[in-house]
C-alpha atoms as a PDB file:
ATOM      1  CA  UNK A   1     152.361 -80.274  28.903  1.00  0.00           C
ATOM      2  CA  UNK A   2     148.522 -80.023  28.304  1.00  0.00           C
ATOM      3  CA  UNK A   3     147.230 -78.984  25.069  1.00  0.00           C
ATOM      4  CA  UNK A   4     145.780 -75.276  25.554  1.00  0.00           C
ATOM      5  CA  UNK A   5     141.994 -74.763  24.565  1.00  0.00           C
ATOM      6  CA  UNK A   6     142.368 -71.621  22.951  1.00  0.00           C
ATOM      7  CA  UNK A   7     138.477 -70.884  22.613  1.00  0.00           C
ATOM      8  CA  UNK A   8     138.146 -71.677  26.391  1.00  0.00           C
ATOM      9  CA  UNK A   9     140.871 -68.941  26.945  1.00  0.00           C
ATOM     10  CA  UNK A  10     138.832 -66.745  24.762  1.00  0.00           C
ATOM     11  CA  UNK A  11     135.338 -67.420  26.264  1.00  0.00           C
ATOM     12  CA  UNK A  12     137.078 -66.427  29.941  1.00  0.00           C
ATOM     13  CA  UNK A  13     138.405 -63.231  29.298  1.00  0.00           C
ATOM     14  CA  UNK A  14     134.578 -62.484  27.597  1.00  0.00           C
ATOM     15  CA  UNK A  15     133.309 -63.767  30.896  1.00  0.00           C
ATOM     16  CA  UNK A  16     135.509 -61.452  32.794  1.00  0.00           C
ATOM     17  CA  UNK A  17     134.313 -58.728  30.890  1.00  0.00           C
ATOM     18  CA  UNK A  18     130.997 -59.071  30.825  1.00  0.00           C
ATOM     19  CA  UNK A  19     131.244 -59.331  34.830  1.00  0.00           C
ATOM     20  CA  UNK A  20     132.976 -56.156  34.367  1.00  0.00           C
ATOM     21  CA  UNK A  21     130.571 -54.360  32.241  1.00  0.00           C
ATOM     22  CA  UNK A  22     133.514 -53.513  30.052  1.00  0.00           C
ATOM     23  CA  UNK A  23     133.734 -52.970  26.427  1.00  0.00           C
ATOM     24  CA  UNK A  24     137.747 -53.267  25.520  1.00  0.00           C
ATOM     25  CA  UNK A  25     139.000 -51.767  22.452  1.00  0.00           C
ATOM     26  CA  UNK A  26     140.550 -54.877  20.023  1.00  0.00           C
ATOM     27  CA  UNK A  27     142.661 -54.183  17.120  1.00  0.00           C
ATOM     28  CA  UNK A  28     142.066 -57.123  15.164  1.00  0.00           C
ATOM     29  CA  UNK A  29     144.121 -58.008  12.117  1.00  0.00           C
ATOM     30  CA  UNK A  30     142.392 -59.227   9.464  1.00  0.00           C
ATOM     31  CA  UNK A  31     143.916 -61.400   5.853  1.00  0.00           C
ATOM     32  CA  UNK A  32     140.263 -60.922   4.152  1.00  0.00           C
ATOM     33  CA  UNK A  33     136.435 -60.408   4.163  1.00  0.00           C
ATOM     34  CA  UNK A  34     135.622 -64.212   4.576  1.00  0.00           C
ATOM     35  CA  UNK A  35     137.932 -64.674   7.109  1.00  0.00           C
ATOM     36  CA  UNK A  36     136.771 -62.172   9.155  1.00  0.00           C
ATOM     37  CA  UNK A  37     132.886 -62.219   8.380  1.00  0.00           C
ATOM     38  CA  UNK A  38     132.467 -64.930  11.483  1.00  0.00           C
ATOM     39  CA  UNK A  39     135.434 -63.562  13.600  1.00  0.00           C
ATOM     40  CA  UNK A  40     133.622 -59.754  13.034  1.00  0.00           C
ATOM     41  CA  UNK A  41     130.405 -60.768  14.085  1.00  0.00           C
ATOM     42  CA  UNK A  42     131.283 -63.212  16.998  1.00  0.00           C
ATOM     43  CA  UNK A  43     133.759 -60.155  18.672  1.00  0.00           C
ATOM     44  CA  UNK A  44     131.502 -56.724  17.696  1.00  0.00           C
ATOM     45  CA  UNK A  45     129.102 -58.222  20.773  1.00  0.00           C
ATOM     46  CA  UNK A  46     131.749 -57.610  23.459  1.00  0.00           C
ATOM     47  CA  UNK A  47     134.854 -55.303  21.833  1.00  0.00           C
ATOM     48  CA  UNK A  48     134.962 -51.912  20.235  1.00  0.00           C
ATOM     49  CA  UNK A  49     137.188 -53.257  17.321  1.00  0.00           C
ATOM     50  CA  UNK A  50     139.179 -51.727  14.806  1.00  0.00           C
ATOM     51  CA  UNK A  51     139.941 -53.938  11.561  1.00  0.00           C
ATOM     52  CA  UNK A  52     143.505 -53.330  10.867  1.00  0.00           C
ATOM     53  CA  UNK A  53     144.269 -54.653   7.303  1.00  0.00           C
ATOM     54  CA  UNK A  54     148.059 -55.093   6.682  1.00  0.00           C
ATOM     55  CA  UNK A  55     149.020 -57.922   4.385  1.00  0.00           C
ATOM     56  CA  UNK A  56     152.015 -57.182   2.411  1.00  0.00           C
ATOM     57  CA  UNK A  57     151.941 -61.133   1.821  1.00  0.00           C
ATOM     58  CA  UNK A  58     149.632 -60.698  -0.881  1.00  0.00           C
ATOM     59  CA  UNK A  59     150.279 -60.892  -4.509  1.00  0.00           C
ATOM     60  CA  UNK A  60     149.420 -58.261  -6.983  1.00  0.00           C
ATOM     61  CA  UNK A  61     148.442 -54.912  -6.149  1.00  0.00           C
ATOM     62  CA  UNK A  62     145.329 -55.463  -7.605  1.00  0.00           C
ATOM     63  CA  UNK A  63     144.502 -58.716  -5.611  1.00  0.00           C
ATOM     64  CA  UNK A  64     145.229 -56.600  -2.121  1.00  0.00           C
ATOM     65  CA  UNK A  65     143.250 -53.347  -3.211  1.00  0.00           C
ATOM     66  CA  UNK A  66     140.332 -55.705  -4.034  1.00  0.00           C
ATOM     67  CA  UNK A  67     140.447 -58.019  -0.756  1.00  0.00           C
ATOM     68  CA  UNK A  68     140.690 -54.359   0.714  1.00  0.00           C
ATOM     69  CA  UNK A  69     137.573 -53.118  -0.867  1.00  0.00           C
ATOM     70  CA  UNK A  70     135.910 -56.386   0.155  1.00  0.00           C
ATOM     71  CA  UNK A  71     136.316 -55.723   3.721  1.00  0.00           C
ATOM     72  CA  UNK A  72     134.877 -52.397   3.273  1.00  0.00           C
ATOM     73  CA  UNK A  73     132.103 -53.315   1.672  1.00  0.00           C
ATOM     74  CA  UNK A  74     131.320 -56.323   4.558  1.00  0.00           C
ATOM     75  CA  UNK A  75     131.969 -53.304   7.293  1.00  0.00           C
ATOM     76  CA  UNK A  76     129.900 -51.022   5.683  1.00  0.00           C
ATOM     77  CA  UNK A  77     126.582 -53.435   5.354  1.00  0.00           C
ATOM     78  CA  UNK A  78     126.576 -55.387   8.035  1.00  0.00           C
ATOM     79  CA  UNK A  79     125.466 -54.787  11.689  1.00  0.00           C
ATOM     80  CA  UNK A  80     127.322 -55.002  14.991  1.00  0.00           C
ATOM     81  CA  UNK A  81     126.389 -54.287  18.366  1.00  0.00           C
ATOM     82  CA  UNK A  82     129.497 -52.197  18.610  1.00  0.00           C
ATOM     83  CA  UNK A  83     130.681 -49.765  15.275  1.00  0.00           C
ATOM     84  CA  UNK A  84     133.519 -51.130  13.616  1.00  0.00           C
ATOM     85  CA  UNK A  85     136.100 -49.495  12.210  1.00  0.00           C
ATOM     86  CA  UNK A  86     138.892 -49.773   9.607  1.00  0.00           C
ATOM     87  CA  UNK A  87     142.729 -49.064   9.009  1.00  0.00           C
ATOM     88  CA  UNK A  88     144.509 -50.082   6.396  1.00  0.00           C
ATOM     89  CA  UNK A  89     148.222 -49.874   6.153  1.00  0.00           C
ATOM     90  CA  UNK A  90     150.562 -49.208   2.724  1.00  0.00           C
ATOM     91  CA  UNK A  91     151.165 -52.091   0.300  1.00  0.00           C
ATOM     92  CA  UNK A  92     154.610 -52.995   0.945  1.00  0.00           C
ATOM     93  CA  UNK A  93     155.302 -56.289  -0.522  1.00  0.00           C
ATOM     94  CA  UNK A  94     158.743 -55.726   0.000  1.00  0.00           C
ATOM     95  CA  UNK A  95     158.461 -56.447   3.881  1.00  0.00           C
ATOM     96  CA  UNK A  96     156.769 -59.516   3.025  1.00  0.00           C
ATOM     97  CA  UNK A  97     160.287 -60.736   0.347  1.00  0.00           C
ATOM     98  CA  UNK A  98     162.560 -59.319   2.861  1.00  0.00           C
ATOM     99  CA  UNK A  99     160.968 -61.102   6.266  1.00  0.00           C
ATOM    100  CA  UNK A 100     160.440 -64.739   4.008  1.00  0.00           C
ATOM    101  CA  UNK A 101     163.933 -64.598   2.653  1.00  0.00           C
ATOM    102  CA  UNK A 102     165.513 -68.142   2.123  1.00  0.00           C
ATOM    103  CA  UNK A 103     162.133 -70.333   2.641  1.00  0.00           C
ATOM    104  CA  UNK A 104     160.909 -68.946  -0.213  1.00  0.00           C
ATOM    105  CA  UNK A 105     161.209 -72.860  -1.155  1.00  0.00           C
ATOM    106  CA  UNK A 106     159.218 -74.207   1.690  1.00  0.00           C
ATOM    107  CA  UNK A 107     156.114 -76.106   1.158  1.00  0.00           C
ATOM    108  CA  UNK A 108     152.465 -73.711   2.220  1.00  0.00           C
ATOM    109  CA  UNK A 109     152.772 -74.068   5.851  1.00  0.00           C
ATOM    110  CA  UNK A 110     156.109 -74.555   6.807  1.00  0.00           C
ATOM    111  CA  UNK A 111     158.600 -72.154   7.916  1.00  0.00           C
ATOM    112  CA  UNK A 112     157.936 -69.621   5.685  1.00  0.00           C
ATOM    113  CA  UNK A 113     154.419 -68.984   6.883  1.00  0.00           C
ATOM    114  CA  UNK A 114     156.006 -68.823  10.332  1.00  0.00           C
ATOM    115  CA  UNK A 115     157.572 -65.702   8.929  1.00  0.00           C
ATOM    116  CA  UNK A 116     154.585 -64.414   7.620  1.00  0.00           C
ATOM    117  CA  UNK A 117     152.828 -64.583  10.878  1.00  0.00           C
ATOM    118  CA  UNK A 118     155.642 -62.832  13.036  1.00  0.00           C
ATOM    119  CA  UNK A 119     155.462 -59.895  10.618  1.00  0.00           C
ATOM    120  CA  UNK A 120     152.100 -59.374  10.513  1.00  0.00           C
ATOM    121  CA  UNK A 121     151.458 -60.049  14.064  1.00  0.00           C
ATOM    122  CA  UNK A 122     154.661 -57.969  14.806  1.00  0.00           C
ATOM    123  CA  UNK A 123     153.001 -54.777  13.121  1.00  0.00           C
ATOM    124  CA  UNK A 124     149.492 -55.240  14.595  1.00  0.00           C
ATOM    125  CA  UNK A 125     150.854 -55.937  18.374  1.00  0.00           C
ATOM    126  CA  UNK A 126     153.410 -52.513  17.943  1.00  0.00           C
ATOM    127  CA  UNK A 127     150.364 -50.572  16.379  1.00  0.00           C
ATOM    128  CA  UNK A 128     148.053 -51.434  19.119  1.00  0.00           C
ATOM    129  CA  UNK A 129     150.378 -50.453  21.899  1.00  0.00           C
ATOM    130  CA  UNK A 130     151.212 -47.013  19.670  1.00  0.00           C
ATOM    131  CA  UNK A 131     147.287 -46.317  19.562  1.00  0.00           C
ATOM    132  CA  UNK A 132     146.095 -47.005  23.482  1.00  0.00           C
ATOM    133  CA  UNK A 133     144.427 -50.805  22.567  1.00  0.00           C
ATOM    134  CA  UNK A 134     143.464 -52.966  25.091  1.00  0.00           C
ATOM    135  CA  UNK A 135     143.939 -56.198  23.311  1.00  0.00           C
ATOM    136  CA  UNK A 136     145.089 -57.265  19.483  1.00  0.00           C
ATOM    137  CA  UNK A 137     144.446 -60.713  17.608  1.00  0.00           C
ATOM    138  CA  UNK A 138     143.892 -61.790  14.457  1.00  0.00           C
ATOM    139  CA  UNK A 139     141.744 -63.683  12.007  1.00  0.00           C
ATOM    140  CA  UNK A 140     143.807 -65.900  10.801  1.00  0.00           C
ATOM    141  CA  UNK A 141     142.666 -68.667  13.212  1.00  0.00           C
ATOM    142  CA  UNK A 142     139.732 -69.486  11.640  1.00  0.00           C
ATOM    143  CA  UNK A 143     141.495 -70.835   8.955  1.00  0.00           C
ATOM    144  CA  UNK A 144     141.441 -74.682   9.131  1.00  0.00           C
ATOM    145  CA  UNK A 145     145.017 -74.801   7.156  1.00  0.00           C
ATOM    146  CA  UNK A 146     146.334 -71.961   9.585  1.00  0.00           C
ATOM    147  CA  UNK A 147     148.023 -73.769  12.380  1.00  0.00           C
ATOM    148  CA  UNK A 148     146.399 -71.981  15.678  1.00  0.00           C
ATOM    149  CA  UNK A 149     148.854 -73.279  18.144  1.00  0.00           C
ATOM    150  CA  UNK A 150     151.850 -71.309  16.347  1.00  0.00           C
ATOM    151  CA  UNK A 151     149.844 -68.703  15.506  1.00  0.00           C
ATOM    152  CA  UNK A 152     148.544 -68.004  19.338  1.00  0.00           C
ATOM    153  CA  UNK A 153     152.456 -68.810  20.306  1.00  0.00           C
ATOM    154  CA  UNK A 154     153.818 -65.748  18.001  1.00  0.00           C
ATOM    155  CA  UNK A 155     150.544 -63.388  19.598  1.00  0.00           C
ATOM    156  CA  UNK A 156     152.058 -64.069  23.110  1.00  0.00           C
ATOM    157  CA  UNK A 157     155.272 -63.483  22.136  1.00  0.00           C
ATOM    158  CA  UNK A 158     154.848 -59.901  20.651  1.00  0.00           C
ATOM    159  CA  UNK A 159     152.556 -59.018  23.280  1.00  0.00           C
ATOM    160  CA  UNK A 160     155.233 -59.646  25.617  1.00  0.00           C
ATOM    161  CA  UNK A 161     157.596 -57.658  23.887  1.00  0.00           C
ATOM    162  CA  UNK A 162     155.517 -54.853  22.921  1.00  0.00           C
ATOM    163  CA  UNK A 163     153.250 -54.322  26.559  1.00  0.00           C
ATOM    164  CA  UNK A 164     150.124 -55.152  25.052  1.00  0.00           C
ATOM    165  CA  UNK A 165     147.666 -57.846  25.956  1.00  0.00           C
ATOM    166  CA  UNK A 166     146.785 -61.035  23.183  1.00  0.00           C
ATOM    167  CA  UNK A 167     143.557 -62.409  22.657  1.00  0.00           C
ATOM    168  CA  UNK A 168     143.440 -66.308  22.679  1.00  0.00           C
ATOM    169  CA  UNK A 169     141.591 -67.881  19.805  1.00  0.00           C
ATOM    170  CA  UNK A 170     140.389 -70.525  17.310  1.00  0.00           C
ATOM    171  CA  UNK A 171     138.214 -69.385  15.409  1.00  0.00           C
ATOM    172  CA  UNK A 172     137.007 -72.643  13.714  1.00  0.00           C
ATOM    173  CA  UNK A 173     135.788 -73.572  16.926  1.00  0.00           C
ATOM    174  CA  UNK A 174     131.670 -73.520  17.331  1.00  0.00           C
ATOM    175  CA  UNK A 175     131.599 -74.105  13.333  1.00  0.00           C
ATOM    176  CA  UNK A 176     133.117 -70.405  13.115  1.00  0.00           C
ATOM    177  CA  UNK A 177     134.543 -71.775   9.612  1.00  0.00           C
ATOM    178  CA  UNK A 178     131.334 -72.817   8.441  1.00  0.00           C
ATOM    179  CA  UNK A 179     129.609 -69.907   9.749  1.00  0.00           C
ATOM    180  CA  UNK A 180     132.042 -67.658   7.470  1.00  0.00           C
ATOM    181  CA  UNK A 181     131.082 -69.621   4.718  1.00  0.00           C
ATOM    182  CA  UNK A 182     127.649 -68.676   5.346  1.00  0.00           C
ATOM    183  CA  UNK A 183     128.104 -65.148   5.406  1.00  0.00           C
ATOM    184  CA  UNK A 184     130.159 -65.475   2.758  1.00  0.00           C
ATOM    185  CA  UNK A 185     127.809 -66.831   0.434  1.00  0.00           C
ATOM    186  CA  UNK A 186     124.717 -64.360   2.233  1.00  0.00           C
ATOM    187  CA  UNK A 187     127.103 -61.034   1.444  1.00  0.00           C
ATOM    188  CA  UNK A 188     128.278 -62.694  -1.782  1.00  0.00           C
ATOM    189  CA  UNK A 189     132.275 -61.651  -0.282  1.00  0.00           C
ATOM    190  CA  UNK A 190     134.954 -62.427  -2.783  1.00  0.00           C
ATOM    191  CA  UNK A 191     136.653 -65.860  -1.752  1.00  0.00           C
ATOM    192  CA  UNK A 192     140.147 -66.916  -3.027  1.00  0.00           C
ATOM    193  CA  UNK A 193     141.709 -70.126  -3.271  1.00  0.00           C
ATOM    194  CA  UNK A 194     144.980 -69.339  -1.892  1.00  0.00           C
ATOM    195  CA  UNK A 195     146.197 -67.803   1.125  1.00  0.00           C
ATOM    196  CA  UNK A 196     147.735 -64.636  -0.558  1.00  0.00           C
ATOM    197  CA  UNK A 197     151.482 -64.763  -1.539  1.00  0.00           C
ATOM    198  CA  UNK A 198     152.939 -65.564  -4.762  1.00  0.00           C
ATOM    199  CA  UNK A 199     154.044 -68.704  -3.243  1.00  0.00           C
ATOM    200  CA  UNK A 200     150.296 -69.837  -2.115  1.00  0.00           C
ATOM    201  CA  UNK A 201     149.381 -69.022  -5.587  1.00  0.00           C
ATOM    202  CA  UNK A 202     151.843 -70.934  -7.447  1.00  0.00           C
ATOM    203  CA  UNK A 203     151.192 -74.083  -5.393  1.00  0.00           C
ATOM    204  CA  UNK A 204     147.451 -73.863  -5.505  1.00  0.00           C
ATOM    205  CA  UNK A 205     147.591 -73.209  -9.532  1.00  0.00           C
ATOM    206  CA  UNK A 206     149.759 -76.701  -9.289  1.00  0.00           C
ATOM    207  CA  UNK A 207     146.969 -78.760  -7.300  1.00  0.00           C
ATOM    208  CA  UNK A 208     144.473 -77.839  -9.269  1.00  0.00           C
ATOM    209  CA  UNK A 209     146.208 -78.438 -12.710  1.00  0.00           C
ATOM    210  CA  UNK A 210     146.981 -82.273 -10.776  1.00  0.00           C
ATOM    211  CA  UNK A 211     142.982 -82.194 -10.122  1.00  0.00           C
ATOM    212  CA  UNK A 212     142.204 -81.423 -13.469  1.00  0.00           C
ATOM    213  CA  UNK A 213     144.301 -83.671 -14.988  1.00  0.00           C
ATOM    214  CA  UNK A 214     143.539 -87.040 -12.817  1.00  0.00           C
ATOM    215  CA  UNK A 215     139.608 -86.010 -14.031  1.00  0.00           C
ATOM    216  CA  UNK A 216     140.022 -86.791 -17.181  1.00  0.00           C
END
Protein backbone atom coordinates (compact mmCIF):
# COMPACT_ATOMS: atom_id res chain seq x y z
CA UNK A 1 0.00 0.00 0.00
CA UNK A 2 1.43 3.48 -1.02
CA UNK A 3 2.29 5.93 1.52
CA UNK A 4 -0.50 8.80 1.33
CA UNK A 5 0.84 12.47 0.73
CA UNK A 6 -1.31 14.12 3.03
CA UNK A 7 -0.38 17.80 1.86
CA UNK A 8 -1.08 16.67 -1.78
CA UNK A 9 -4.60 15.59 -0.50
CA UNK A 10 -4.85 18.94 1.07
CA UNK A 11 -3.59 21.11 -1.87
CA UNK A 12 -6.51 19.15 -4.14
CA UNK A 13 -9.44 19.77 -2.29
CA UNK A 14 -8.00 23.78 -2.23
CA UNK A 15 -7.76 23.32 -5.95
CA UNK A 16 -11.26 22.10 -6.17
CA UNK A 17 -12.37 24.93 -4.37
CA UNK A 18 -10.85 27.54 -5.78
CA UNK A 19 -12.29 26.13 -9.26
CA UNK A 20 -15.42 26.36 -7.40
CA UNK A 21 -15.22 29.80 -6.13
CA UNK A 22 -16.15 28.36 -2.78
CA UNK A 23 -15.26 29.42 0.62
CA UNK A 24 -16.12 26.18 3.03
CA UNK A 25 -16.64 26.69 6.60
CA UNK A 26 -13.62 24.55 8.67
CA UNK A 27 -13.83 23.91 12.26
CA UNK A 28 -10.37 23.51 13.06
CA UNK A 29 -9.17 22.19 16.40
CA UNK A 30 -6.47 23.75 17.72
CA UNK A 31 -3.77 22.40 21.04
CA UNK A 32 -2.17 26.13 21.11
CA UNK A 33 -1.21 29.56 19.62
CA UNK A 34 2.13 28.28 18.05
CA UNK A 35 0.68 25.45 16.68
CA UNK A 36 -1.81 27.08 14.97
CA UNK A 37 -0.05 30.50 14.01
CA UNK A 38 1.17 28.69 10.49
CA UNK A 39 -1.90 26.32 10.18
CA UNK A 40 -4.23 29.83 10.80
CA UNK A 41 -2.61 31.73 8.29
CA UNK A 42 -2.01 29.02 5.54
CA UNK A 43 -6.16 28.00 5.81
CA UNK A 44 -7.84 31.80 6.50
CA UNK A 45 -6.91 32.24 2.45
CA UNK A 46 -9.45 29.61 1.34
CA UNK A 47 -11.89 28.59 4.60
CA UNK A 48 -14.17 30.58 6.82
CA UNK A 49 -12.70 28.86 10.01
CA UNK A 50 -13.72 28.63 13.40
CA UNK A 51 -10.86 27.79 16.07
CA UNK A 52 -12.40 25.31 18.31
CA UNK A 53 -10.16 25.00 21.46
CA UNK A 54 -10.93 21.80 23.49
CA UNK A 55 -7.99 20.25 25.26
CA UNK A 56 -8.93 18.65 28.42
CA UNK A 57 -5.34 16.95 28.00
CA UNK A 58 -3.80 19.81 29.51
CA UNK A 59 -2.44 20.16 32.93
CA UNK A 60 -3.37 22.81 35.34
CA UNK A 61 -6.17 25.03 34.97
CA UNK A 62 -4.00 27.74 34.82
CA UNK A 63 -1.74 26.31 31.97
CA UNK A 64 -5.16 25.79 29.70
CA UNK A 65 -6.75 29.31 30.57
CA UNK A 66 -3.37 30.82 29.53
CA UNK A 67 -2.75 28.71 26.17
CA UNK A 68 -6.51 29.89 25.82
CA UNK A 69 -5.80 33.51 26.18
CA UNK A 70 -2.83 33.03 23.84
CA UNK A 71 -4.94 32.06 21.03
CA UNK A 72 -7.05 34.99 21.58
CA UNK A 73 -4.63 37.28 21.62
CA UNK A 74 -2.94 35.69 18.07
CA UNK A 75 -6.81 35.88 16.62
CA UNK A 76 -7.34 39.14 17.69
CA UNK A 77 -3.97 40.82 16.04
CA UNK A 78 -3.37 39.15 13.24
CA UNK A 79 -4.91 39.38 9.70
CA UNK A 80 -6.71 36.85 7.52
CA UNK A 81 -8.30 37.06 4.33
CA UNK A 82 -11.29 35.42 5.90
CA UNK A 83 -12.46 36.52 9.88
CA UNK A 84 -11.69 33.94 12.21
CA UNK A 85 -13.46 32.97 14.90
CA UNK A 86 -13.22 31.22 18.30
CA UNK A 87 -14.99 28.53 20.59
CA UNK A 88 -13.75 27.26 23.40
CA UNK A 89 -15.18 24.34 25.22
CA UNK A 90 -15.25 23.64 29.36
CA UNK A 91 -12.08 22.40 31.09
CA UNK A 92 -12.83 18.92 31.75
CA UNK A 93 -9.73 17.14 32.58
CA UNK A 94 -11.66 14.41 33.69
CA UNK A 95 -12.48 13.25 30.00
CA UNK A 96 -8.94 13.39 29.34
CA UNK A 97 -8.14 10.60 32.88
CA UNK A 98 -11.15 8.72 31.95
CA UNK A 99 -10.41 8.26 27.88
CA UNK A 100 -6.26 7.54 28.82
CA UNK A 101 -7.12 5.07 31.50
CA UNK A 102 -4.50 2.18 31.82
CA UNK A 103 -1.62 3.79 29.45
CA UNK A 104 -1.22 6.25 31.76
CA UNK A 105 2.35 4.35 31.82
CA UNK A 106 3.09 4.58 28.17
CA UNK A 107 6.03 6.39 26.91
CA UNK A 108 4.93 10.30 24.99
CA UNK A 109 3.69 8.89 21.85
CA UNK A 110 2.50 5.62 22.30
CA UNK A 111 -0.87 4.42 22.91
CA UNK A 112 -1.88 6.80 25.18
CA UNK A 113 -1.61 9.71 22.80
CA UNK A 114 -3.68 7.54 20.47
CA UNK A 115 -6.33 8.13 23.07
CA UNK A 116 -5.82 11.59 23.26
CA UNK A 117 -6.31 12.09 19.63
CA UNK A 118 -9.67 10.02 19.31
CA UNK A 119 -11.13 12.25 22.03
CA UNK A 120 -10.30 15.33 20.83
CA UNK A 121 -10.89 14.57 17.29
CA UNK A 122 -14.11 12.72 18.46
CA UNK A 123 -15.53 16.11 19.97
CA UNK A 124 -14.44 18.40 17.10
CA UNK A 125 -15.84 15.91 14.19
CA UNK A 126 -19.49 15.56 16.42
CA UNK A 127 -19.40 19.46 16.97
CA UNK A 128 -18.91 20.23 13.39
CA UNK A 129 -21.68 18.02 12.15
CA UNK A 130 -24.01 19.60 15.24
CA UNK A 131 -23.12 23.23 13.85
CA UNK A 132 -23.65 22.83 9.75
CA UNK A 133 -19.47 22.62 8.99
CA UNK A 134 -18.29 21.69 5.87
CA UNK A 135 -15.04 20.20 6.90
CA UNK A 136 -13.05 19.76 10.50
CA UNK A 137 -9.17 19.13 11.09
CA UNK A 138 -6.82 19.91 13.38
CA UNK A 139 -3.47 21.44 14.20
CA UNK A 140 -1.88 18.98 15.62
CA UNK A 141 -0.08 17.93 12.39
CA UNK A 142 2.30 20.40 12.35
CA UNK A 143 3.85 19.00 15.14
CA UNK A 144 7.05 17.13 14.08
CA UNK A 145 6.62 14.63 17.29
CA UNK A 146 2.79 14.26 16.36
CA UNK A 147 2.60 11.22 14.19
CA UNK A 148 0.39 12.55 11.02
CA UNK A 149 -0.39 9.22 9.59
CA UNK A 150 -2.43 8.17 12.87
CA UNK A 151 -3.57 11.33 13.37
CA UNK A 152 -5.19 11.71 9.61
CA UNK A 153 -6.32 7.81 10.22
CA UNK A 154 -8.50 8.78 13.51
CA UNK A 155 -9.92 12.22 11.28
CA UNK A 156 -11.28 9.68 8.67
CA UNK A 157 -12.57 7.56 11.01
CA UNK A 158 -14.85 10.05 12.96
CA UNK A 159 -15.79 11.68 9.89
CA UNK A 160 -17.16 8.51 8.81
CA UNK A 161 -19.02 7.98 11.77
CA UNK A 162 -20.25 11.33 12.39
CA UNK A 163 -21.30 12.50 8.37
CA UNK A 164 -18.86 15.10 8.20
CA UNK A 165 -16.05 15.59 5.76
CA UNK A 166 -11.94 15.52 7.09
CA UNK A 167 -9.40 17.68 5.89
CA UNK A 168 -6.08 15.88 4.93
CA UNK A 169 -2.94 17.43 6.32
CA UNK A 170 0.71 17.82 7.41
CA UNK A 171 1.29 20.69 8.43
CA UNK A 172 5.14 20.57 8.67
CA UNK A 173 5.11 20.27 5.12
CA UNK A 174 6.41 23.61 3.05
CA UNK A 175 8.50 24.46 6.40
CA UNK A 176 4.91 25.05 8.08
CA UNK A 177 6.93 24.15 11.44
CA UNK A 178 9.44 26.63 10.88
CA UNK A 179 7.10 29.12 9.68
CA UNK A 180 5.21 28.80 13.21
CA UNK A 181 8.30 29.39 14.78
CA UNK A 182 8.51 32.53 13.01
CA UNK A 183 5.34 33.85 13.95
CA UNK A 184 5.91 32.70 17.07
CA UNK A 185 8.83 34.62 17.82
CA UNK A 186 7.16 37.91 15.51
CA UNK A 187 3.80 37.75 17.96
CA UNK A 188 6.04 36.84 20.91
CA UNK A 189 3.11 33.62 21.50
CA UNK A 190 3.77 31.69 24.64
CA UNK A 191 5.64 28.33 23.66
CA UNK A 192 5.76 25.26 26.00
CA UNK A 193 7.99 22.46 26.14
CA UNK A 194 5.59 19.75 26.47
CA UNK A 195 2.66 18.67 24.68
CA UNK A 196 0.09 19.39 27.53
CA UNK A 197 -0.78 16.47 29.93
CA UNK A 198 0.63 15.74 33.19
CA UNK A 199 2.28 12.89 31.60
CA UNK A 200 4.16 15.15 28.78
CA UNK A 201 5.17 17.25 31.64
CA UNK A 202 6.62 14.77 33.87
CA UNK A 203 8.70 13.23 31.07
CA UNK A 204 9.93 16.48 29.65
CA UNK A 205 10.91 17.76 33.40
CA UNK A 206 12.97 14.20 33.29
CA UNK A 207 14.94 14.98 29.90
CA UNK A 208 15.85 18.04 30.80
CA UNK A 209 17.08 17.23 34.41
CA UNK A 210 19.27 14.21 32.16
CA UNK A 211 20.40 17.39 29.93
CA UNK A 212 21.35 19.32 32.72
CA UNK A 213 23.08 16.89 34.42
CA UNK A 214 25.35 15.30 31.42
CA UNK A 215 26.39 19.40 31.08
CA UNK A 216 28.14 19.53 33.84
Amino acid sequence: MSKINYQKELDRVIEGLQQKGKVPKLLLHVCCAPCSSYCLEYLSQYFDITVYYYNPNISKKEEYEYRLSEEKRFISIKEFKYPVKLTDSEYCPEDFFRAVKGFENEPEGGLRCRECFKLRLEATAKKAKAEGFDYFTTTLTISPLKNAALLNEIGAEMAERYGVSWLYSDFKKKEGYKRSIELSREYQLYRQNYCGCVFSKREAESKQVQTDLSDK
